[in-house]
N, C-alpha and C. Protein backbone atom coordinates (compact mmCIF):
# COMPACT_ATOMS: atom_id res chain seq x y z
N UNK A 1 12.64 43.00 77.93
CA UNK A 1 11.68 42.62 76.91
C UNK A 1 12.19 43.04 75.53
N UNK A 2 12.74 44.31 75.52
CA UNK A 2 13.13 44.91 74.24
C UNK A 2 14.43 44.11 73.62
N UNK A 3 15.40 43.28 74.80
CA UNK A 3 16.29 42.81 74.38
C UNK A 3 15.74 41.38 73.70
N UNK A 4 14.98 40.70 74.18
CA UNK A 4 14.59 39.09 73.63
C UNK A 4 14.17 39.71 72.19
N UNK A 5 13.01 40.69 72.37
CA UNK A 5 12.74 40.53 70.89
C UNK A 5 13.39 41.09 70.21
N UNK A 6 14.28 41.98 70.25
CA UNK A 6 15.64 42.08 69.54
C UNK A 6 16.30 40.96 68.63
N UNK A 7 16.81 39.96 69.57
CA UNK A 7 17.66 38.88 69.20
C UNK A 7 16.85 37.60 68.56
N UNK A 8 15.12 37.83 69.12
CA UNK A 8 14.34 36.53 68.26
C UNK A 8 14.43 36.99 67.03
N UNK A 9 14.19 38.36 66.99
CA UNK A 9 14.18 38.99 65.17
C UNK A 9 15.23 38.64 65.04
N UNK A 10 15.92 38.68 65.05
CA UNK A 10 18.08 38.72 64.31
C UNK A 10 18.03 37.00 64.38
N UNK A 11 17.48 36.49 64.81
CA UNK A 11 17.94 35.05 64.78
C UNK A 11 16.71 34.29 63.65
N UNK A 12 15.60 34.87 63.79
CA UNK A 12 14.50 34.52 62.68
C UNK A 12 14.72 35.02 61.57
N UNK A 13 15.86 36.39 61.59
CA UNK A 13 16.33 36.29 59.75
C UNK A 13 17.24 35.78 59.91
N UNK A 14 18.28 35.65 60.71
CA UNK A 14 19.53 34.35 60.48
C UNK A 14 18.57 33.09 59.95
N UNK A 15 18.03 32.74 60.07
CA UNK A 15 17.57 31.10 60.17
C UNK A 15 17.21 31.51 58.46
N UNK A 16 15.88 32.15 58.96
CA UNK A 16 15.04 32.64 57.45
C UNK A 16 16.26 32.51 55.92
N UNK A 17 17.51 33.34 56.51
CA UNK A 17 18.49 33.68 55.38
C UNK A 17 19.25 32.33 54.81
N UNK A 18 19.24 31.60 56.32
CA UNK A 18 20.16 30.06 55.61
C UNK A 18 18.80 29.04 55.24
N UNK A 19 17.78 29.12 55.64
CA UNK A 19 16.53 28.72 54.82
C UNK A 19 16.45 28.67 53.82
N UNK A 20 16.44 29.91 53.14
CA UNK A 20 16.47 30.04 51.49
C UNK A 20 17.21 29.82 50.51
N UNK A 21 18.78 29.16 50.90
CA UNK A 21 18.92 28.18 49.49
C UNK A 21 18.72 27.08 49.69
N UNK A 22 17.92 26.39 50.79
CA UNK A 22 17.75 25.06 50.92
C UNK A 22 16.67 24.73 49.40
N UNK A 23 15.79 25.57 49.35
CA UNK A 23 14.97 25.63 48.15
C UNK A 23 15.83 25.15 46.71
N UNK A 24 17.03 25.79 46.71
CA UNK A 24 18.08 25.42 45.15
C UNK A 24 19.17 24.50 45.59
N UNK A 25 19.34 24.01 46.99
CA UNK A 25 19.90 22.68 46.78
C UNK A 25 20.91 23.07 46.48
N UNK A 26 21.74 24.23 47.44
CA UNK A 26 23.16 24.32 46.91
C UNK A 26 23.68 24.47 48.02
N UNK A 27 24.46 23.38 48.55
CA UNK A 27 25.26 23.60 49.54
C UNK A 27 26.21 24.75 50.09
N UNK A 28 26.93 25.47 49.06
CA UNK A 28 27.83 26.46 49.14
C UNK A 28 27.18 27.64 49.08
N UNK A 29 25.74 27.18 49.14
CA UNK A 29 24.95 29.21 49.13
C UNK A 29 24.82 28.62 50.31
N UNK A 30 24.15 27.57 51.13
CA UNK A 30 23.84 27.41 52.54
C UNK A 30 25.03 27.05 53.51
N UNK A 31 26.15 27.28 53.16
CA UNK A 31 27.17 27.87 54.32
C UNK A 31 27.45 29.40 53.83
N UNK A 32 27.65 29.68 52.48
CA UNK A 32 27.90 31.29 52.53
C UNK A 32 26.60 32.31 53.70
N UNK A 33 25.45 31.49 52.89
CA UNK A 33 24.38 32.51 53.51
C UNK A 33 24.12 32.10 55.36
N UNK A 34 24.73 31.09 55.77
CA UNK A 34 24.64 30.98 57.01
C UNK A 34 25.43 31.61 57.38
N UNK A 35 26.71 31.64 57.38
CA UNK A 35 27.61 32.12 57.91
C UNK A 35 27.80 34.06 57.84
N UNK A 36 27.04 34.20 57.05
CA UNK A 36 26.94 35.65 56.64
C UNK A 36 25.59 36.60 57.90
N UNK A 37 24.36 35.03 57.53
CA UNK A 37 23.62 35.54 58.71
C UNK A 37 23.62 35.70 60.11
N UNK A 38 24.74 34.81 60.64
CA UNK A 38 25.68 34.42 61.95
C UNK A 38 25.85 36.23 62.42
N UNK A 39 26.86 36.35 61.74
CA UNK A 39 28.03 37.33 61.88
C UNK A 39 27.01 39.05 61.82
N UNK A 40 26.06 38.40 60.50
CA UNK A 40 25.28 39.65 60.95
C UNK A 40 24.25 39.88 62.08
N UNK A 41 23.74 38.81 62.34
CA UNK A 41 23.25 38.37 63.64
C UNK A 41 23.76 38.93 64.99
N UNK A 42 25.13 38.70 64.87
CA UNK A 42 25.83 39.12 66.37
C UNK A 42 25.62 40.99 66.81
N UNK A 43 26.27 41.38 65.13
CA UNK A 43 26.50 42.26 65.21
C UNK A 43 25.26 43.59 65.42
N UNK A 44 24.35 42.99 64.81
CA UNK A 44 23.03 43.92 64.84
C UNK A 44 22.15 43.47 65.77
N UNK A 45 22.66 42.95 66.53
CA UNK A 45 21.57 42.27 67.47
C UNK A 45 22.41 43.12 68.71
N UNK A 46 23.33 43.27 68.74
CA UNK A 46 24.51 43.70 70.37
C UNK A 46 24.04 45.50 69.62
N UNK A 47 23.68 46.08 68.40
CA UNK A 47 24.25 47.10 67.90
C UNK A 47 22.38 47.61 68.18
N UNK A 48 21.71 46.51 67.90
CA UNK A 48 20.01 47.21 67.90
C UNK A 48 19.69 47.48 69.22
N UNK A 49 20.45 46.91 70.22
CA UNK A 49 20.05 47.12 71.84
C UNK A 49 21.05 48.25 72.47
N UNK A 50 22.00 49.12 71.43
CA UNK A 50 23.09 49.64 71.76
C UNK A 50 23.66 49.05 73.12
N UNK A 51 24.30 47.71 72.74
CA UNK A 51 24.63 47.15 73.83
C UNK A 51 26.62 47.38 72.69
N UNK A 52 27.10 48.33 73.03
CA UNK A 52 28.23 48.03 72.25
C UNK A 52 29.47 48.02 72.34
N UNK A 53 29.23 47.53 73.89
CA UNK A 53 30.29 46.40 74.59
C UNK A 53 30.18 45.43 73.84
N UNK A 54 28.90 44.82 73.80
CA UNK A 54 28.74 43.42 72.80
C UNK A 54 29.34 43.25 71.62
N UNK A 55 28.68 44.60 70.58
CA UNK A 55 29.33 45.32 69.25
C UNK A 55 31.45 44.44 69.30
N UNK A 56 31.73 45.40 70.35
CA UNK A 56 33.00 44.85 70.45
C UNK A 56 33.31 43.88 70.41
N UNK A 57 32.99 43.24 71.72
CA UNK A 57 33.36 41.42 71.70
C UNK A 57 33.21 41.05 70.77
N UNK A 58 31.81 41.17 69.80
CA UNK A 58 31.68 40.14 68.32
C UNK A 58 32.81 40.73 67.87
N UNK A 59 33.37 41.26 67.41
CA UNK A 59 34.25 41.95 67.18
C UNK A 59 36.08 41.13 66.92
N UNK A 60 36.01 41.32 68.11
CA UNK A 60 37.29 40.70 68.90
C UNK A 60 36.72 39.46 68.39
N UNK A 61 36.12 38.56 68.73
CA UNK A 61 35.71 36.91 68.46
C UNK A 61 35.54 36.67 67.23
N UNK A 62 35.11 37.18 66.80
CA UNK A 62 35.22 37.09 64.99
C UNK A 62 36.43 37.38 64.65
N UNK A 63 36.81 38.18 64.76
CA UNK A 63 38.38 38.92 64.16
C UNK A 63 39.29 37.89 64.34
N UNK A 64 39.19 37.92 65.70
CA UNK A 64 40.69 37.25 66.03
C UNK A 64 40.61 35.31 65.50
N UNK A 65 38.99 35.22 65.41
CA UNK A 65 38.93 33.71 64.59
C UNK A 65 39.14 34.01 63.33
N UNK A 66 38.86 34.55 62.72
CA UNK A 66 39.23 34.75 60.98
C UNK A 66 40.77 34.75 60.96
N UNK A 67 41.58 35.60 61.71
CA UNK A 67 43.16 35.64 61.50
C UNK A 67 43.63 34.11 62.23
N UNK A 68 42.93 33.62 62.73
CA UNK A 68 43.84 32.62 63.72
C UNK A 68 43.32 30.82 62.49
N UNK A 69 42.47 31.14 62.19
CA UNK A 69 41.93 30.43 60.68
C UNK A 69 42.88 30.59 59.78
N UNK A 70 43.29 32.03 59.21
CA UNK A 70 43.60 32.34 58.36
C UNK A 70 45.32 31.71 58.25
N UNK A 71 45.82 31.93 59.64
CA UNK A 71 47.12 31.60 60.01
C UNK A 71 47.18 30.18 59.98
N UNK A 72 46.12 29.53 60.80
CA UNK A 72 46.66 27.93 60.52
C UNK A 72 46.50 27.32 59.50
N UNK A 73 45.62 27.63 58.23
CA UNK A 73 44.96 27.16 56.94
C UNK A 73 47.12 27.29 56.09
N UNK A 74 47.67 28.76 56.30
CA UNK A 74 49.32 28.45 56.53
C UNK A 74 50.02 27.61 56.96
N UNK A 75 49.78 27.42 58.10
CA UNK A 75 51.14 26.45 59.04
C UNK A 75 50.67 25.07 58.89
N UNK A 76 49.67 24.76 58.32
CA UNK A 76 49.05 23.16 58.19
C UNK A 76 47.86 22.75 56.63
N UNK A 77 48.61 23.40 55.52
CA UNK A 77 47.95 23.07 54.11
C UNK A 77 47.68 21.79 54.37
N UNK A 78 46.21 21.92 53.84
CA UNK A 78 45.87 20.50 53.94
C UNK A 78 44.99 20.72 52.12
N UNK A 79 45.04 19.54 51.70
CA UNK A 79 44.00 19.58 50.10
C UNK A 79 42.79 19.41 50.38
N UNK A 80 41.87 20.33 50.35
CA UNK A 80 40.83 20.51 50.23
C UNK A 80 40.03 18.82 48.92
N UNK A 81 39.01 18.30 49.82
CA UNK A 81 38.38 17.28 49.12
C UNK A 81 38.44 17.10 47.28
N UNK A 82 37.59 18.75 47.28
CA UNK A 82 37.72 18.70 45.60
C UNK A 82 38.93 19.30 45.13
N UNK A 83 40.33 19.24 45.64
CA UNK A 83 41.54 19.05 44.98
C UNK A 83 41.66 20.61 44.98
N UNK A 84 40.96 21.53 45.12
CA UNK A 84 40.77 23.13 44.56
C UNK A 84 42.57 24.01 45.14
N UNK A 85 42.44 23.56 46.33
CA UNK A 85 43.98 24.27 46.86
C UNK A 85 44.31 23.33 48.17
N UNK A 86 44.96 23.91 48.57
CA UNK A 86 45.68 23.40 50.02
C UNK A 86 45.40 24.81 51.44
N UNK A 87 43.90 24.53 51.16
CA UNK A 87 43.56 25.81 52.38
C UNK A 87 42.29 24.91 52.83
N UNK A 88 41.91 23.80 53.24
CA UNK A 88 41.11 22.87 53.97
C UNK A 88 40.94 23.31 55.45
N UNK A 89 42.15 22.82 56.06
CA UNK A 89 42.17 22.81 57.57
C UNK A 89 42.47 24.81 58.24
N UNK A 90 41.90 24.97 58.98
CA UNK A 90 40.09 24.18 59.45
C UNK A 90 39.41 25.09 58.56
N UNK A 91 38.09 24.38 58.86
CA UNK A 91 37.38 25.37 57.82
C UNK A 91 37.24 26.83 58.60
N UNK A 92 37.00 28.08 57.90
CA UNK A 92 37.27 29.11 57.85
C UNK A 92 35.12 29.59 58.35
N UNK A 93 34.62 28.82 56.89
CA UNK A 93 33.30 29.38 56.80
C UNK A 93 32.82 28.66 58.77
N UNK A 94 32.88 27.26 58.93
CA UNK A 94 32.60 26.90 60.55
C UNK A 94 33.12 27.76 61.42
N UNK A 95 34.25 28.07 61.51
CA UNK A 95 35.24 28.89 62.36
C UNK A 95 34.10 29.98 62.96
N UNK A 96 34.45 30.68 61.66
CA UNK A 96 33.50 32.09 61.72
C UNK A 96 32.20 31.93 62.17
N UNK A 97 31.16 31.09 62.24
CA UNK A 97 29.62 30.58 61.94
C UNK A 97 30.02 30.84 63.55
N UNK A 98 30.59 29.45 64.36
CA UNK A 98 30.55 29.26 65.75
C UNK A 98 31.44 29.85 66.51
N UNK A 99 32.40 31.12 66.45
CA UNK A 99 32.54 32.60 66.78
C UNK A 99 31.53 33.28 66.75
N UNK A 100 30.46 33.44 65.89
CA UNK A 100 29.25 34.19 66.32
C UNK A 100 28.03 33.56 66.73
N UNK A 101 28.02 31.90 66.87
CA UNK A 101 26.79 31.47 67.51
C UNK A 101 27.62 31.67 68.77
N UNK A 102 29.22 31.20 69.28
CA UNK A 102 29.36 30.95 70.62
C UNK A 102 29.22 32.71 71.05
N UNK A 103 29.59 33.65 70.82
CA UNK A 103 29.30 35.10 71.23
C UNK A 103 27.66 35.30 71.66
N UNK A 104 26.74 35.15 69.98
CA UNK A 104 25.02 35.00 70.65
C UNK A 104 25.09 34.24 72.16
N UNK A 105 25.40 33.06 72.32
CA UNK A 105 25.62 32.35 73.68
C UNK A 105 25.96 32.84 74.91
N UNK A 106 26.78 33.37 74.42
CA UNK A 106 27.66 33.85 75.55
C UNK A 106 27.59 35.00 76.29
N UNK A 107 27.22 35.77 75.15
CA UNK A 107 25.97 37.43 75.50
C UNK A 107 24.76 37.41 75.96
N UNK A 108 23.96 36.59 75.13
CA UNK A 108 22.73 36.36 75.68
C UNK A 108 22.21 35.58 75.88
N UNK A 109 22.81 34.78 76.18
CA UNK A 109 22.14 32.99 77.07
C UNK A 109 21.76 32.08 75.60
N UNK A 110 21.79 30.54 76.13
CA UNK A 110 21.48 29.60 75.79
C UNK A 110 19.66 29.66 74.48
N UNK A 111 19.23 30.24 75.34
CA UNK A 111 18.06 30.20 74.58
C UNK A 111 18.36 31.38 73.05
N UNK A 112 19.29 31.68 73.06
CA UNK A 112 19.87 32.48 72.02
C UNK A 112 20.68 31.77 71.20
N UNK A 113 21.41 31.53 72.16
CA UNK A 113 22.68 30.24 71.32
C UNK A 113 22.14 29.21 71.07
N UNK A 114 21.27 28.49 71.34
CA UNK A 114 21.00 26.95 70.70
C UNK A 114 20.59 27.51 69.40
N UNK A 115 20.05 28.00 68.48
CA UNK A 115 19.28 28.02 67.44
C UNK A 115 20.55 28.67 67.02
N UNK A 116 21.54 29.70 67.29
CA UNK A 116 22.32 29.89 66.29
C UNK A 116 23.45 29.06 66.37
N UNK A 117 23.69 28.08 67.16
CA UNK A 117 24.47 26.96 67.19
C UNK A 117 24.10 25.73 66.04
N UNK A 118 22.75 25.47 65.61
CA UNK A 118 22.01 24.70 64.94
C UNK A 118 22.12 25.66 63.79
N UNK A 119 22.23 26.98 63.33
CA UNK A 119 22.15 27.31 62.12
C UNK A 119 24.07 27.02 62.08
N UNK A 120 25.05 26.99 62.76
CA UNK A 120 26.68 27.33 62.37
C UNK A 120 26.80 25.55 62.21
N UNK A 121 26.50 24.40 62.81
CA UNK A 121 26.26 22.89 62.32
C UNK A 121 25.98 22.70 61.35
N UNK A 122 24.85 23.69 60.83
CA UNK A 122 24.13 23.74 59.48
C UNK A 122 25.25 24.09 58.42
N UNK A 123 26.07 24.99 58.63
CA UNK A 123 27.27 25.74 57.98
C UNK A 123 28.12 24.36 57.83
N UNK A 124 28.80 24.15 58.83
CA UNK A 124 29.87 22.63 59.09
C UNK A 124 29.08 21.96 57.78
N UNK A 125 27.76 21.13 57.97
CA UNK A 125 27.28 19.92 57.78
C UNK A 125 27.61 20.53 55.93
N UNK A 126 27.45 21.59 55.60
CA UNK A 126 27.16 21.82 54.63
C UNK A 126 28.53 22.31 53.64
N UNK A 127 29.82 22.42 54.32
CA UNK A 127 31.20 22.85 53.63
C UNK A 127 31.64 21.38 53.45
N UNK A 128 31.17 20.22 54.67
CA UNK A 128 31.18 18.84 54.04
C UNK A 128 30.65 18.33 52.84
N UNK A 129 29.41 18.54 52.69
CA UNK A 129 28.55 18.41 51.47
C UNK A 129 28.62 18.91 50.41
N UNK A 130 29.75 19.90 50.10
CA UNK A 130 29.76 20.80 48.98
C UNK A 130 31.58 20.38 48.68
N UNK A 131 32.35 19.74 49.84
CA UNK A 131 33.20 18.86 49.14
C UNK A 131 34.62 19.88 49.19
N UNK A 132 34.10 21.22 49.89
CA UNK A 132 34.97 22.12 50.52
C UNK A 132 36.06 21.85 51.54
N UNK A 133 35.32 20.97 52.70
CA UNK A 133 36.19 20.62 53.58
C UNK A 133 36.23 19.07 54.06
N UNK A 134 37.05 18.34 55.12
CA UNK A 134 36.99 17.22 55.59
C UNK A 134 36.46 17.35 56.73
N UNK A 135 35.75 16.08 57.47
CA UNK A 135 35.08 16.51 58.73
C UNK A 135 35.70 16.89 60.09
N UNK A 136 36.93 16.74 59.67
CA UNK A 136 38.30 16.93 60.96
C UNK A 136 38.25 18.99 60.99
N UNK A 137 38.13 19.70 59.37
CA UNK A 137 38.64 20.57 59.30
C UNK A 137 37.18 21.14 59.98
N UNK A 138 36.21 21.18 59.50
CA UNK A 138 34.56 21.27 60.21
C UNK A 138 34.82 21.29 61.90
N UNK A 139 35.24 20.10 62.14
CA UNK A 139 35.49 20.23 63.90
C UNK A 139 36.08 20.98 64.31
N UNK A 140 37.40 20.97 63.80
CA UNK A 140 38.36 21.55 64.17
C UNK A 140 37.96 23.62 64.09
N UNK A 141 37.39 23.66 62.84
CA UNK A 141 36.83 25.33 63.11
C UNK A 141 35.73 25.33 63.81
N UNK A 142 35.12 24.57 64.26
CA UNK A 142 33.96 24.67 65.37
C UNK A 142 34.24 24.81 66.92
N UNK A 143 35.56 24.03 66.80
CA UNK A 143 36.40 24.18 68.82
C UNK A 143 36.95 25.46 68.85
N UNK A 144 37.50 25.84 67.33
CA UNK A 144 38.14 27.30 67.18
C UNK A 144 37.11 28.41 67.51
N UNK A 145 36.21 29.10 66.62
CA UNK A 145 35.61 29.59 66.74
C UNK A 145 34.49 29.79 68.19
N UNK A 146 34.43 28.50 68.82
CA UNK A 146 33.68 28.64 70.02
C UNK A 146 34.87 28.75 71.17
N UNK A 147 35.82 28.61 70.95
CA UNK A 147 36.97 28.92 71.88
C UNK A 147 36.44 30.20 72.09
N UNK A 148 37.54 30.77 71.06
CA UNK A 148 37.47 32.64 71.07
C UNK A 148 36.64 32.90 71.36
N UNK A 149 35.13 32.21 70.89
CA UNK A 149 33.95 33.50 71.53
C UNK A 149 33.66 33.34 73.20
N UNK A 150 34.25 32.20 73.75
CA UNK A 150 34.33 32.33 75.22
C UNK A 150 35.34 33.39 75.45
N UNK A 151 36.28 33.02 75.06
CA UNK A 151 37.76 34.23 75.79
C UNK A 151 37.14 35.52 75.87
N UNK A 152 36.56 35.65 74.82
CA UNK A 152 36.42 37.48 74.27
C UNK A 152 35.42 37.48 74.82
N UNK A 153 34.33 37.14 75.25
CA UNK A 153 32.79 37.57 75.56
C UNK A 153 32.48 37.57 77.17
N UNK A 154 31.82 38.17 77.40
CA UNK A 154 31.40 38.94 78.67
C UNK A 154 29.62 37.87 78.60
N UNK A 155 29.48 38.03 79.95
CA UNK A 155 27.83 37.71 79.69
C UNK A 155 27.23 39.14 79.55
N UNK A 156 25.96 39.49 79.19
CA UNK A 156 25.34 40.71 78.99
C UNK A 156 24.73 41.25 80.74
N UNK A 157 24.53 39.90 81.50
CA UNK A 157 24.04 40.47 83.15
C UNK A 157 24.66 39.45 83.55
N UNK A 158 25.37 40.23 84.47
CA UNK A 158 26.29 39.24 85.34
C UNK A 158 25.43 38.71 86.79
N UNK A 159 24.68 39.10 87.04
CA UNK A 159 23.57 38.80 88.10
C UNK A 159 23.08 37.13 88.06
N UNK A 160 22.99 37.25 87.20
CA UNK A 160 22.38 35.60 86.74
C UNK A 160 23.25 34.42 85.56
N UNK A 161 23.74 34.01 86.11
CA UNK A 161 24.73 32.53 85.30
C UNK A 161 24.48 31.33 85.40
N UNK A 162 23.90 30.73 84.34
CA UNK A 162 23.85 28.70 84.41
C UNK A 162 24.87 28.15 84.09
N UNK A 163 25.14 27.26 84.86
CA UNK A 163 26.63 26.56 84.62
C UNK A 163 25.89 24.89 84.21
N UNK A 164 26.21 24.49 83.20
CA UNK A 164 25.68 23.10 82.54
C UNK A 164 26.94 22.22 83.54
N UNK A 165 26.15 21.25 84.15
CA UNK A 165 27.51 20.04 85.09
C UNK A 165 27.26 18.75 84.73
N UNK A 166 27.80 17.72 85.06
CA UNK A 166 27.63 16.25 85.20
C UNK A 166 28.32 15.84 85.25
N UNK A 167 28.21 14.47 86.04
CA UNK A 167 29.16 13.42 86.30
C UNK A 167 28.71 12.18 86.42
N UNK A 168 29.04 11.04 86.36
CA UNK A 168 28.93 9.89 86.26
C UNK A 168 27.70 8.92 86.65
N UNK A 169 26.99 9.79 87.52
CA UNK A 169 25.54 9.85 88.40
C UNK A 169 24.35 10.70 87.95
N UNK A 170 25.02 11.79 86.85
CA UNK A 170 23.65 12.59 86.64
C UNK A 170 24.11 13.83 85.92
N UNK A 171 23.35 14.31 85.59
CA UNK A 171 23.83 15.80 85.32
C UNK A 171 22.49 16.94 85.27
N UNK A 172 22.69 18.25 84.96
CA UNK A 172 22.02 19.18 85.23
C UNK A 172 22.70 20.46 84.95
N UNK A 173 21.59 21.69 85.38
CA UNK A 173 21.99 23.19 85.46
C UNK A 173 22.01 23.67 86.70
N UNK A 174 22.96 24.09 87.35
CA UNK A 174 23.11 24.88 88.46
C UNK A 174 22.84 26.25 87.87
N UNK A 175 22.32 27.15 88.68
CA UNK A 175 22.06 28.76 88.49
C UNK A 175 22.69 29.67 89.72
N UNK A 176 23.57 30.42 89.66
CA UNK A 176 23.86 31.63 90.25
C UNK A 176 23.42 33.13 90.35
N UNK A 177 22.60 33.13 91.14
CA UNK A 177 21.82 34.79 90.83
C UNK A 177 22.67 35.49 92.82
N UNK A 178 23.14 36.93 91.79
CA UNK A 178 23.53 37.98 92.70
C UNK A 178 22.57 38.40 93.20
N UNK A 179 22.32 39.08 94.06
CA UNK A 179 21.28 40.50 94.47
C UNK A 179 22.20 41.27 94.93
């Protein structure tokens, strides 16, 4: 119990925080402030349940997406829309956003991760709109960032796992519970 409402608070000021420059209509405060609420999200949410195994993983999944961003924005200059430099690909602010929605996910289930998956889209939709990035570089830090936070992340109870399936006939959630 103490853990849900933990993470509804941390995710109702994530939201709340990229909420509030929608009011001034500035794209580049609503990926800074998303992406800021993401990351703080992960971290005080794994850190308020002293869960800090979690602490770590965000950790590792963030980290190692910021340097692995940081490295290819090097090995593949691309010109950024409004001409500003040749550090486009991929975007950096997405990267980071969906490293800490895919970690929320991945720590603490789906009903955690959808809403901070919908605030790091929000981030993407919005480094497009502000003329920061192209929509290739947006994707491309969104497969990044949710990569790593699979590699690095643990589930928080291993007792219970949904595996999302489908195929050509249907699809669904299978569930695995230990005793």
């Amino acid at each position: 119990m103490r853990r849900s409402k933990t993470l509804v608070c941390a995710l109702s000021l994530a939201s709340a925080l990229a909420a509030q420059p929608a009011v001034a209509d500035t794209w580049t405060t609503i990926a800074d402030v998303g992406r800021a609420g993401l990351v703080g999200t992960a971290f005080v949410a794994a850190a308020a349940q002293e869960d800090w195994d979690g602490v770590l993983q965000a950790g590792y999944s963030i980290g190692f997406t910021a340097g692995a961003t940081y490295m290819l924005k090097e090995v593949f200059p691309e010109e950024r829309p409004n001409g500003k430099d040749n550090d486009s690909f991929p975007s950096g602010h997405t990267s980071i956003s969906f490293a800490s929605a895919g970690f929320i996910h991945q720590r603490y289930g789906w009903q955690y991760g959808l809403p901070a998956y919908a605030i790091a889209a929000t981030v993407g939709v919005a480094r497009v709109e502000s003329d920061h990035h192209h929509w290739y570089d947006v994707v491309a830090g969104a497969a990044l960032g949710t990569a790593t936070a699979f590699v690095f992340t643990d589930k928080l109870n291993e007792n219970v796992q949904l595996f999302p399936w489908g195929d050509t006939k249907g699809g669904g959630i299978a569930m695995n519970v230990k005793f």
